[in-house]
C-alpha atoms as a PDB file:
ATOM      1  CA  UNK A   1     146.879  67.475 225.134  1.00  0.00           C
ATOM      2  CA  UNK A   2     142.961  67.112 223.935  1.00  0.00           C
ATOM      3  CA  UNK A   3     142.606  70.820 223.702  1.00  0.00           C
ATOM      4  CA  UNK A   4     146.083  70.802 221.008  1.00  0.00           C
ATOM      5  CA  UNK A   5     144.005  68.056 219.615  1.00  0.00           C
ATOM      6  CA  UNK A   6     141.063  70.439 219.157  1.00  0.00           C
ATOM      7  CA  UNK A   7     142.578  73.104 218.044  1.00  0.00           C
ATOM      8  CA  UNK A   8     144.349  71.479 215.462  1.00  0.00           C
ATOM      9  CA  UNK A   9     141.286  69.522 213.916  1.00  0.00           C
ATOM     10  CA  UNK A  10     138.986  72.506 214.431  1.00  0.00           C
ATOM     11  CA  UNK A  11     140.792  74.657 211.252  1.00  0.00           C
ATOM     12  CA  UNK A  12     141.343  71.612 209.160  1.00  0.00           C
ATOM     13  CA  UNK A  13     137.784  70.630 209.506  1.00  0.00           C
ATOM     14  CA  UNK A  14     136.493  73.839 208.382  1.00  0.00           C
ATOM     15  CA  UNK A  15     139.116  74.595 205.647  1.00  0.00           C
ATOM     16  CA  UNK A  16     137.745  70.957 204.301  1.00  0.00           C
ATOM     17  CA  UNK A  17     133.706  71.881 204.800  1.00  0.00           C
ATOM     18  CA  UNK A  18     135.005  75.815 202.195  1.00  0.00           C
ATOM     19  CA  UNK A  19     136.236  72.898 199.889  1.00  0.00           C
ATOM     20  CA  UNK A  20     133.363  70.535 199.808  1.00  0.00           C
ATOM     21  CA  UNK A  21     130.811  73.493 198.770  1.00  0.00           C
ATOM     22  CA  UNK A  22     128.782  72.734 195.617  1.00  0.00           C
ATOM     23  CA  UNK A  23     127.570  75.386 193.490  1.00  0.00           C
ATOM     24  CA  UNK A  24     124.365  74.409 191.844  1.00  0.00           C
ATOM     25  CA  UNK A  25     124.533  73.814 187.949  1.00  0.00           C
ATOM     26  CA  UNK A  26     121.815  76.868 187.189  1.00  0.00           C
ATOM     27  CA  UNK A  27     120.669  79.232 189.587  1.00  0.00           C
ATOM     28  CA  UNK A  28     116.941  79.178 190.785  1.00  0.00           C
ATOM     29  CA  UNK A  29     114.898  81.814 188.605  1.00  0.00           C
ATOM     30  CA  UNK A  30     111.735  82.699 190.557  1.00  0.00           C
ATOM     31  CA  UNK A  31     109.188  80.479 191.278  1.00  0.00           C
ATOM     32  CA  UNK A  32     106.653  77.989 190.305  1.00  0.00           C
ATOM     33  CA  UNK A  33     102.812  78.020 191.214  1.00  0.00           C
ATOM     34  CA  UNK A  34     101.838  74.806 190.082  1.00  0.00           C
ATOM     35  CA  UNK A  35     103.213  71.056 189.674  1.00  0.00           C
ATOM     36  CA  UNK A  36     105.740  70.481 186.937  1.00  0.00           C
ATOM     37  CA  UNK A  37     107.774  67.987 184.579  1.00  0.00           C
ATOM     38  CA  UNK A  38     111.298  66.566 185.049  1.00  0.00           C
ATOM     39  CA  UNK A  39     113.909  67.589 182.607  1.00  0.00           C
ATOM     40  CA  UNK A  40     115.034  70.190 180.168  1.00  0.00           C
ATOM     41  CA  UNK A  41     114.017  72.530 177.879  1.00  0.00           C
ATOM     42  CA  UNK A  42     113.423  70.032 175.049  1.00  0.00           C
ATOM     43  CA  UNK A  43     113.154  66.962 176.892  1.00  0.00           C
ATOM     44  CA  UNK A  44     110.145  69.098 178.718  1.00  0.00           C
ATOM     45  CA  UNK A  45     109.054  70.365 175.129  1.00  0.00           C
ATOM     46  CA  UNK A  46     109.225  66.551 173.665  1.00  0.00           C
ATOM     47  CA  UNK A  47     106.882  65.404 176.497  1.00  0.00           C
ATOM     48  CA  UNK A  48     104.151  68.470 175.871  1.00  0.00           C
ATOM     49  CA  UNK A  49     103.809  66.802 172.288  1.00  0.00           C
ATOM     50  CA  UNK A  50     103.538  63.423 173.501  1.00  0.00           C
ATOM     51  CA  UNK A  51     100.891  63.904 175.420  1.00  0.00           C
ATOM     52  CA  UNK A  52      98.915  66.368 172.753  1.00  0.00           C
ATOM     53  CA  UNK A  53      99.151  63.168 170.425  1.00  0.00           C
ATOM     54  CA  UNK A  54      97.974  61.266 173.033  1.00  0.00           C
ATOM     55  CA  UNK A  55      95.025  63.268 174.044  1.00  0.00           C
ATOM     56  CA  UNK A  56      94.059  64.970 170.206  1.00  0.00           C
ATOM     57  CA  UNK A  57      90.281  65.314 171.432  1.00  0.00           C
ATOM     58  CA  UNK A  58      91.695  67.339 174.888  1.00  0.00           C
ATOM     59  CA  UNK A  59      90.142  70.718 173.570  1.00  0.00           C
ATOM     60  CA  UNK A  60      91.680  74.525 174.917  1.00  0.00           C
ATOM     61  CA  UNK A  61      89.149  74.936 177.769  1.00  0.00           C
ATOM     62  CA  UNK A  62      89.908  71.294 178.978  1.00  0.00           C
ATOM     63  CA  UNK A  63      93.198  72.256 180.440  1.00  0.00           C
ATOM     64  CA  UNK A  64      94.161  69.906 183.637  1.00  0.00           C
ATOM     65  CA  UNK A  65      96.309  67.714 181.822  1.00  0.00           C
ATOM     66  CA  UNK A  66      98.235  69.988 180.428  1.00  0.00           C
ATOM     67  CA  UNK A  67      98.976  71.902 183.720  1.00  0.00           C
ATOM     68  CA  UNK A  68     101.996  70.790 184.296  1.00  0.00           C
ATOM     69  CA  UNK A  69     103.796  71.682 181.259  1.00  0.00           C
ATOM     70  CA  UNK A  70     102.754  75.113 181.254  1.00  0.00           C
ATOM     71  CA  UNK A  71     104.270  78.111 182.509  1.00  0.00           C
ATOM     72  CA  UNK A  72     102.039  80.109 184.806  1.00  0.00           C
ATOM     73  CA  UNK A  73     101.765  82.867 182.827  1.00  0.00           C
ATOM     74  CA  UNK A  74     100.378  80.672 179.919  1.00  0.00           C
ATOM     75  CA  UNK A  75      97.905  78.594 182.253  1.00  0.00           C
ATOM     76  CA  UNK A  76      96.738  81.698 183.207  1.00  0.00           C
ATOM     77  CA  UNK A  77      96.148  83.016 179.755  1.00  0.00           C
ATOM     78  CA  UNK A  78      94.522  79.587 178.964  1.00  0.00           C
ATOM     79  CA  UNK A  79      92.594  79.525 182.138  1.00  0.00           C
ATOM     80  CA  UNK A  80      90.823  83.297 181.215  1.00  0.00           C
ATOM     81  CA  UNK A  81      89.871  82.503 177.934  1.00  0.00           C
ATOM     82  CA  UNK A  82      88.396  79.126 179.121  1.00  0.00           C
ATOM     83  CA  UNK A  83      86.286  81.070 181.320  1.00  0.00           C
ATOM     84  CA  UNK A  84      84.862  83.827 178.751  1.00  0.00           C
ATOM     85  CA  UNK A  85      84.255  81.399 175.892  1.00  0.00           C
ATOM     86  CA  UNK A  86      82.252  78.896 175.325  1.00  0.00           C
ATOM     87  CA  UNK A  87      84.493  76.857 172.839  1.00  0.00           C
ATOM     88  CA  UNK A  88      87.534  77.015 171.225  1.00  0.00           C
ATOM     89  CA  UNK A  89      88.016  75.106 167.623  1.00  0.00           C
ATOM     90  CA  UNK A  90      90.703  73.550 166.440  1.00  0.00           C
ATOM     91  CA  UNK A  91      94.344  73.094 167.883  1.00  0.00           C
ATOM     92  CA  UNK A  92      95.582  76.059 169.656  1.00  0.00           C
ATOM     93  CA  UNK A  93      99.320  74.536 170.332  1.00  0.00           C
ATOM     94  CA  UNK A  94     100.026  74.420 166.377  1.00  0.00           C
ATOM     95  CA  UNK A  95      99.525  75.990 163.274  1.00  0.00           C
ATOM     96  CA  UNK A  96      97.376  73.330 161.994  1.00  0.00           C
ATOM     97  CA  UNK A  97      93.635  73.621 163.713  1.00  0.00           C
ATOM     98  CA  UNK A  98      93.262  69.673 162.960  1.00  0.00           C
ATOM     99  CA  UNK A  99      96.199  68.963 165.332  1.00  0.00           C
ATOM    100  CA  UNK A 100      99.324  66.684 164.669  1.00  0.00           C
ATOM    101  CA  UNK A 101     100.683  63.301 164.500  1.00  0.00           C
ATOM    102  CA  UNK A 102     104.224  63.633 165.450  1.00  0.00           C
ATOM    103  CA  UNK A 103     106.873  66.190 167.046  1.00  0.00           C
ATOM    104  CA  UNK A 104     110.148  66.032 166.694  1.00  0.00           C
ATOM    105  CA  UNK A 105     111.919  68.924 168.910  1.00  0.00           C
ATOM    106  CA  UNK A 106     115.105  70.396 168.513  1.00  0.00           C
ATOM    107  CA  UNK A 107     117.932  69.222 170.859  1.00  0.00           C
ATOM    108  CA  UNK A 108     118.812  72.216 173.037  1.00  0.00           C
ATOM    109  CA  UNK A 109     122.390  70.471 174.141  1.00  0.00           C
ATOM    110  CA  UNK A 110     124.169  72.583 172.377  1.00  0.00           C
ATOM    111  CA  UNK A 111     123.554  75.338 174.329  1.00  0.00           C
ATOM    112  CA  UNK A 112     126.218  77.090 176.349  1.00  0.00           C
ATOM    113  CA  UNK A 113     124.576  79.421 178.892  1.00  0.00           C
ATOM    114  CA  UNK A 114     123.142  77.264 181.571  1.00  0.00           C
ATOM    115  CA  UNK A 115     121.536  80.520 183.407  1.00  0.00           C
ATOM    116  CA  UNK A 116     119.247  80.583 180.489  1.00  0.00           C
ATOM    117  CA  UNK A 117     115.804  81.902 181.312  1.00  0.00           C
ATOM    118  CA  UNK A 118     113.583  80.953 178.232  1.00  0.00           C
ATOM    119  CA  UNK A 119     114.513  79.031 175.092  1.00  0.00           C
ATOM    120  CA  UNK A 120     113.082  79.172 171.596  1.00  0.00           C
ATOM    121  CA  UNK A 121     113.250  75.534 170.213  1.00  0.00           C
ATOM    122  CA  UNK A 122     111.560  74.278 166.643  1.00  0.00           C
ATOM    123  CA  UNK A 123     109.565  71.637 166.149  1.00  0.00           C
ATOM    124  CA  UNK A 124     109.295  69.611 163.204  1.00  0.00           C
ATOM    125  CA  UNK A 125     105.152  68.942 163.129  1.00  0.00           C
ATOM    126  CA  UNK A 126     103.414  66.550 160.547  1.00  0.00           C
ATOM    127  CA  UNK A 127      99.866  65.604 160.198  1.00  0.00           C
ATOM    128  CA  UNK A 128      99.302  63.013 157.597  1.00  0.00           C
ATOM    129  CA  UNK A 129     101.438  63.857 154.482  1.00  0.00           C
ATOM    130  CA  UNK A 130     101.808  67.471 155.916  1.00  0.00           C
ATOM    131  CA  UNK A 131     105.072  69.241 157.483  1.00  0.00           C
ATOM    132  CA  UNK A 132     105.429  72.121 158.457  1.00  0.00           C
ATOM    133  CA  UNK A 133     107.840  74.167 161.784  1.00  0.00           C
ATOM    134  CA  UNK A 134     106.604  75.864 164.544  1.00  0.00           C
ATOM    135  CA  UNK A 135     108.528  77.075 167.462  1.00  0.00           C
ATOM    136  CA  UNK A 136     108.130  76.787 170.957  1.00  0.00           C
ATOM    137  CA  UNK A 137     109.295  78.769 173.536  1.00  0.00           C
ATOM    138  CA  UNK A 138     110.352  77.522 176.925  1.00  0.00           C
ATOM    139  CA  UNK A 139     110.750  79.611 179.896  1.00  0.00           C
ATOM    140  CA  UNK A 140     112.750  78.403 183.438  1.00  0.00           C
ATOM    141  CA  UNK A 141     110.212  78.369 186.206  1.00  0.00           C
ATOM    142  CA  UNK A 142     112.086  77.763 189.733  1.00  0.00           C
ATOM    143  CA  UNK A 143     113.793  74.468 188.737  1.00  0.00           C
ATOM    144  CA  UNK A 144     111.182  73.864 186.308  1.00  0.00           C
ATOM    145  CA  UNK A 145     110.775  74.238 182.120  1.00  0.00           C
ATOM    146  CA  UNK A 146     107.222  75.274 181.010  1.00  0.00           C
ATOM    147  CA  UNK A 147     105.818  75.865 177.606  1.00  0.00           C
ATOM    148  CA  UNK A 148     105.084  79.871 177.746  1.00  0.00           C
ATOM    149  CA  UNK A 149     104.671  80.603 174.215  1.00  0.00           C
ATOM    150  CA  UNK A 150     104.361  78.804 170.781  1.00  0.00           C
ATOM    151  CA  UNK A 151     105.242  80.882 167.120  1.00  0.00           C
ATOM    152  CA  UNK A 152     103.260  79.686 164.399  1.00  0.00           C
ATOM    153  CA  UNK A 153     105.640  79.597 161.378  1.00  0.00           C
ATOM    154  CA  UNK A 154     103.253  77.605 159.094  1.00  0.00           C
ATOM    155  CA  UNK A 155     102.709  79.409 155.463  1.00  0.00           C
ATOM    156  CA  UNK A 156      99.361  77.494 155.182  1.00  0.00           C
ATOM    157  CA  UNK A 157      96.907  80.334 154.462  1.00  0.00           C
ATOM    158  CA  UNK A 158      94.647  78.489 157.163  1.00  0.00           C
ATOM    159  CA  UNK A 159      96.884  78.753 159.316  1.00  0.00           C
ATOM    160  CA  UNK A 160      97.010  80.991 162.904  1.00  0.00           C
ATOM    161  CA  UNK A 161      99.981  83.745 162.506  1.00  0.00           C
ATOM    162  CA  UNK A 162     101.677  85.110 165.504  1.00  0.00           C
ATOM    163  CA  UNK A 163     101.550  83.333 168.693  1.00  0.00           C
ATOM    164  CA  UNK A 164      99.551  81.269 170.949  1.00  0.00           C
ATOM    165  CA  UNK A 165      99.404  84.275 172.902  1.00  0.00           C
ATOM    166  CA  UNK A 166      98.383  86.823 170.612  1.00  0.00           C
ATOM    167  CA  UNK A 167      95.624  84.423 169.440  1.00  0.00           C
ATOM    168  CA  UNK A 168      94.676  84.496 173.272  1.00  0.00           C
ATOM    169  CA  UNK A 169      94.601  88.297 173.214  1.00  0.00           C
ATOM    170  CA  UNK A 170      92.143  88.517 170.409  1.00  0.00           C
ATOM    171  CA  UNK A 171      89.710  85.844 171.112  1.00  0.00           C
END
């Protein structure tokens, strides 16, 4: 009688384990070197503002901060130039050298392919009476969103053209 028992709760049991299988909402994409920020592409992007306009003074070769919101590949970058430089001036992360005074990122919700690996996002900037759009690009690190590149867009003749990463290349 126990073994009919068995035998009977043995296939049910498994049949309900195939049926209680959760498939993750996004895949993993690679990995991630260093510590990271809770949250998605803009919510990450949001944060990475925040704390520029909480640190203004933080200059490019003072980096540890900032860590966690970058992408490895951007740290990196940031890390190299830190190293053959003596001093970067003005604000690398926008196309305003003086910096900025608020952020307002686009909301990436509306976005319908959750295997996304990297996501361009604008950013509405202002410093003082100034406004201008840059974009940011986010890029899927393990489980984690990092900034990996900004565009400048500003068409202030002071301003940086290209990216944060081209600026990198030539300095």
């Amino acid at each position: 009688m126990r073994s009919s028992v068995l035998t009977l709760i043995a296939p049910c049991a498994l049949l309900l384990s195939a049926c209680t299988t959760v498939t993750p909402a996004y895949k993993d994409i690679g990995t991630r070197n260093g510590p990271c920020i809770n949250g998605g592409p803009d919510s990450v992007a949001q944060q990475f503002y925040d704390y520029r306009i909480a640190h203004p003074g933080q200059s490019a070769t003072d980096l540890t901060g900032l860590r966690p919101y970058l992408s490895d590949s951007l740290w990196q970058q940031l890390q190299a130039k830190s190293r053959s430089t003596q001093s970067a001036s003005g604000d690398l992360f926008s196309s305003n050298a003086k910096g900025i005074d608020s952020a307002d990122v686009a909301s990436a919700s509306r976005i319908l392919n959750t295997d996304a690996r990297n996501m361009p996002l604008r950013v509405n900037l202002t410093k003082g009476d100034r406004q201008w759009q840059d974009e940011i690009l986010m890029v899927r690190e393990g489980q984690c969103w990092a900034v990996d590149d900004i565009r400048y867009t500003s068409e202030n003749s002071n301003a940086p053209t290209g990216t944060l990463s081209q600026v990198l290349e030539h300095r």
